[in-house]
Protein backbone atom coordinates (compact mmCIF):
# COMPACT_ATOMS: atom_id res chain seq x y z
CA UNK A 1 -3.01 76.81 -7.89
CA UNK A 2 -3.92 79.98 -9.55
CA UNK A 3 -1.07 80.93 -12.32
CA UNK A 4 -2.00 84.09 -13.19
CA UNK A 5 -0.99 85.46 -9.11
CA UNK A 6 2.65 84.13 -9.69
CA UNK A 7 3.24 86.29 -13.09
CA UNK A 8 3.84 90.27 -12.76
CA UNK A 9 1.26 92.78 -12.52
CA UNK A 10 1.32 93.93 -15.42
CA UNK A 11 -0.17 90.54 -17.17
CA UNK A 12 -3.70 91.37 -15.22
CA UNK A 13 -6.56 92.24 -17.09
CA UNK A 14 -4.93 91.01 -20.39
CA UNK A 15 -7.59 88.56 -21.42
CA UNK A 16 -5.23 86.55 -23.18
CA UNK A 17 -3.19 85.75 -20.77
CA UNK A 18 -5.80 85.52 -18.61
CA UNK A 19 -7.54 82.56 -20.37
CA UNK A 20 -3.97 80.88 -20.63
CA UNK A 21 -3.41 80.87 -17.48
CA UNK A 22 -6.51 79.50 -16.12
CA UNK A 23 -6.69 76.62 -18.72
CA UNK A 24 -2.52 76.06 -17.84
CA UNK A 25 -3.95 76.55 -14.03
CA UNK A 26 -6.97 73.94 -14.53
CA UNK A 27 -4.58 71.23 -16.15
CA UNK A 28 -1.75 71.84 -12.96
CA UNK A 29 -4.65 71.20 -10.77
CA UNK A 30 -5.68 68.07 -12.52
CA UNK A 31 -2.45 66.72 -12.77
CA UNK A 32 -1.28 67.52 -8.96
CA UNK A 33 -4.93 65.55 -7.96
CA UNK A 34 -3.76 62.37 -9.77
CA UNK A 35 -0.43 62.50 -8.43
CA UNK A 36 -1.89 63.21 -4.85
CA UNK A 37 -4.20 59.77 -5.61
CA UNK A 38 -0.93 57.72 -7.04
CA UNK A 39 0.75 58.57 -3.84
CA UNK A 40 -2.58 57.56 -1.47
CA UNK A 41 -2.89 54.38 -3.76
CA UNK A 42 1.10 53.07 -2.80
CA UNK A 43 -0.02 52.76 0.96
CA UNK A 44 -2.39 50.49 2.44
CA UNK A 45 -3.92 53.25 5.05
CA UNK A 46 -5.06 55.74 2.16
CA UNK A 47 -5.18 53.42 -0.91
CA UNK A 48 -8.57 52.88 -2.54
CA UNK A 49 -9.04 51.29 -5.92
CA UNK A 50 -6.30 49.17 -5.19
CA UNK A 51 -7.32 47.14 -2.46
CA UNK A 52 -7.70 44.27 -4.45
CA UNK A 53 -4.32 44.05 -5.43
CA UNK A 54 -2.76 44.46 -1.94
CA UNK A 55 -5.60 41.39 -0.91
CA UNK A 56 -4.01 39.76 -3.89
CA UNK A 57 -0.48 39.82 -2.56
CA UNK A 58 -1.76 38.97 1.01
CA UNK A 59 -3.37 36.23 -0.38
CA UNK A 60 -6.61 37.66 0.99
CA UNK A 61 -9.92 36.69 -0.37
CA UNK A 62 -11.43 40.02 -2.37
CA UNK A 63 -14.87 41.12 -1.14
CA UNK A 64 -15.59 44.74 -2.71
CA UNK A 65 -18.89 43.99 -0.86
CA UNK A 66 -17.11 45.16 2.30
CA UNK A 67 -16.45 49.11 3.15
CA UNK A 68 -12.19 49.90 2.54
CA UNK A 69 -11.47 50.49 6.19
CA UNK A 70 -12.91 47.24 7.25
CA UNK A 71 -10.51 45.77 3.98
CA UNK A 72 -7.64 47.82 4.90
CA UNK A 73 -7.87 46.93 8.68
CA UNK A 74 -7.84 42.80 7.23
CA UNK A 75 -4.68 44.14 5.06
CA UNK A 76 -2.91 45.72 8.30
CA UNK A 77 -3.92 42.65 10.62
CA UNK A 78 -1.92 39.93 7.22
CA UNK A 79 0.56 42.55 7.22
CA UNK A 80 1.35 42.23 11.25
CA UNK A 81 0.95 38.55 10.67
CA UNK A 82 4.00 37.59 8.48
CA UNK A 83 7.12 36.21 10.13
CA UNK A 84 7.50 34.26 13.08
CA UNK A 85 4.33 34.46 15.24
CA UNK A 86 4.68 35.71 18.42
CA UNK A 87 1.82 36.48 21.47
CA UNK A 88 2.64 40.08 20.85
CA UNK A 89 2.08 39.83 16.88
CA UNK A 90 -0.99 37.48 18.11
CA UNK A 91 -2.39 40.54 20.33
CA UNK A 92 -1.55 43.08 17.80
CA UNK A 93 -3.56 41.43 15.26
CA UNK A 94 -6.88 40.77 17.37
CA UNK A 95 -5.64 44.49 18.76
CA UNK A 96 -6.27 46.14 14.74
CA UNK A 97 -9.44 43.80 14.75
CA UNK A 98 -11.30 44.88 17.70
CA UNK A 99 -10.04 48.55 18.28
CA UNK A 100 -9.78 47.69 21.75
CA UNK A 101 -6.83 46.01 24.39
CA UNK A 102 -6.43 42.36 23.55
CA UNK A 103 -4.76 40.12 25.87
CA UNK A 104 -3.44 36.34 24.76
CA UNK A 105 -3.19 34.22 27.46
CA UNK A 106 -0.55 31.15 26.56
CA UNK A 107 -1.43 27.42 27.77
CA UNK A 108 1.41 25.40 26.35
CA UNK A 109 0.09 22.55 28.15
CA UNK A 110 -2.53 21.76 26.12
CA UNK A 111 -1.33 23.04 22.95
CA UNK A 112 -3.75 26.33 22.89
CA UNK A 113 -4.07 30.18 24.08
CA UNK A 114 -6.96 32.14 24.49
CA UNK A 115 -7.75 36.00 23.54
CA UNK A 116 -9.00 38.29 25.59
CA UNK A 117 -11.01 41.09 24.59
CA UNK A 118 -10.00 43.62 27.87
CA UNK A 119 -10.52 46.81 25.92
CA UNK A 120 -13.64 46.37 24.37
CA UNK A 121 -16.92 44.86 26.35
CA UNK A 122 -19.12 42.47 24.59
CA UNK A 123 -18.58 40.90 20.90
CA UNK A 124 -16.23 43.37 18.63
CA UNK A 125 -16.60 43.44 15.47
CA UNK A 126 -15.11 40.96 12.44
CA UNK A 127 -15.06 38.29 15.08
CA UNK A 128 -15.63 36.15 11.54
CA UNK A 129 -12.06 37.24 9.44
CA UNK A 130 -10.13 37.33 13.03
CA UNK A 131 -10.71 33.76 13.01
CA UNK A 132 -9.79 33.11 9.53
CA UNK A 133 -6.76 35.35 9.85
CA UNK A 134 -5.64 34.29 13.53
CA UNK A 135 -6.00 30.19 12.24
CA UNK A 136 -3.87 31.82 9.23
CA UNK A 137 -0.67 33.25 11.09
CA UNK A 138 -1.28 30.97 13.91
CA UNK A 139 0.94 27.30 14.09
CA UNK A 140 -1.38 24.48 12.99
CA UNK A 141 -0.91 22.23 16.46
CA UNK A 142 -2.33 25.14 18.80
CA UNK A 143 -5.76 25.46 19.29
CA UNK A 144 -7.37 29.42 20.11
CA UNK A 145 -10.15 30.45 21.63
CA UNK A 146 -11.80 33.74 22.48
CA UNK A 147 -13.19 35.25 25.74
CA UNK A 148 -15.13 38.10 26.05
CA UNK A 149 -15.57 40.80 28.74
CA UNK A 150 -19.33 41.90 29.58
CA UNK A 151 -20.50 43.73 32.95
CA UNK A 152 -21.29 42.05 35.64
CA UNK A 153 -24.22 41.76 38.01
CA UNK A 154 -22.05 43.48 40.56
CA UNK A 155 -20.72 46.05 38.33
CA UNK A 156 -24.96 46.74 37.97
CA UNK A 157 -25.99 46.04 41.30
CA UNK A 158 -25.24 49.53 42.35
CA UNK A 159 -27.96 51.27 40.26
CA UNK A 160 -32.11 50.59 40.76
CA UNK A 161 -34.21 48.80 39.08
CA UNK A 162 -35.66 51.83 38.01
CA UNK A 163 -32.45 53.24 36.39
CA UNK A 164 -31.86 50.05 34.70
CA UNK A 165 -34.73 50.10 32.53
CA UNK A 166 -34.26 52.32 30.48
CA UNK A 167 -31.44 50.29 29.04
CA UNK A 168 -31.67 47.25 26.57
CA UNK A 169 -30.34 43.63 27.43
CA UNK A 170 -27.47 43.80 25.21
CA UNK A 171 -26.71 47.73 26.54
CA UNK A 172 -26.53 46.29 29.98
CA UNK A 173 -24.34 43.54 29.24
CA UNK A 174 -21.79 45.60 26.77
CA UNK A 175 -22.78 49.21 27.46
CA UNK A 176 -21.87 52.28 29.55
CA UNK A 177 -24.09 52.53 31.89
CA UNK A 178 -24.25 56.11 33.31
């Protein structure tokens, strides 16, 4: 914000007021850039140097080793996790994990339910702190595992040999093929 365009006219080329407006200008500006950081650091989505703090009242383990969006996306996943745990809260956590359509399939016969990965082909991902924060929100007598979706020889069988080389193992299994 420039001060000197909101006064009249006749204040231009007076050097005095020049120079007090752009050192009244430079300390808005500073001031309006901390505020505009305060503000981003009171919500999980935008907030930086206080991460830690919002792991702290998750009772997450801090690792500044790790980039903010992947510690943000843990935050979000606690976040959805507190209260009574449902399959949807179960789905919507694996969901903020994997960036992809989860499905949980229930078994109550045997005390366990499984996650699907339907939205996202091969291994997403953090498959590490979705364990640790599924085995958090999840009841202790059920038992979890996870299924993955890959292509399948059929899904391939339609292109050549020759097409298919010039694709990796792992592209094959979780890639677009075009």
């Amino acid at each position: 914000m420039e001060l000197i365009n909101l006064l009249p006219d006749y204040y231009r080329n007076n050097q005095t007021m020049e120079e007090l407006q752009e050192i009244l200008s430079n300390d808005i500006n500073y001031f309006v850039g901390g505020f505009g950081e305060t503000i981003d650091q009171c919500f999980v989505n935008t907030a930086t140097s206080l991460l830690s703090r919002y792991e702290k009242i998750y009772g997450l383990q801090v690792d500044v080793s790790k980039s903010d969006e992947f510690r943000r996306e843990r935050i979000r996943a606690k976040i959805r996790g507190v209260g009574t745990v449902t399959k949807q809260m179960i789905e919507a956590v694996a969901r903020s994990y994997s960036n992809g359509e989860v499905e949980v399939i229930e078994n109550p016969a045997n005390y366990s339910f499984k996650v699907k990965f339907v939205g996202t082909k091969g291994l997403p991902p953090n498959m590490a702190d979705l364990t640790v924060t599924i085995e958090e929100i999840k009841p202790a007598h059920l038992a979890f595992e996870f299924e993955y979706v890959y292509n399948t020889h059929g899904e391939l069988s339609i292109y050549t040999h020759e097409q298919l080389s010039a694709y990796t193992h792992a592209e094959l299994r979780e890639g677009e093929i075009s």
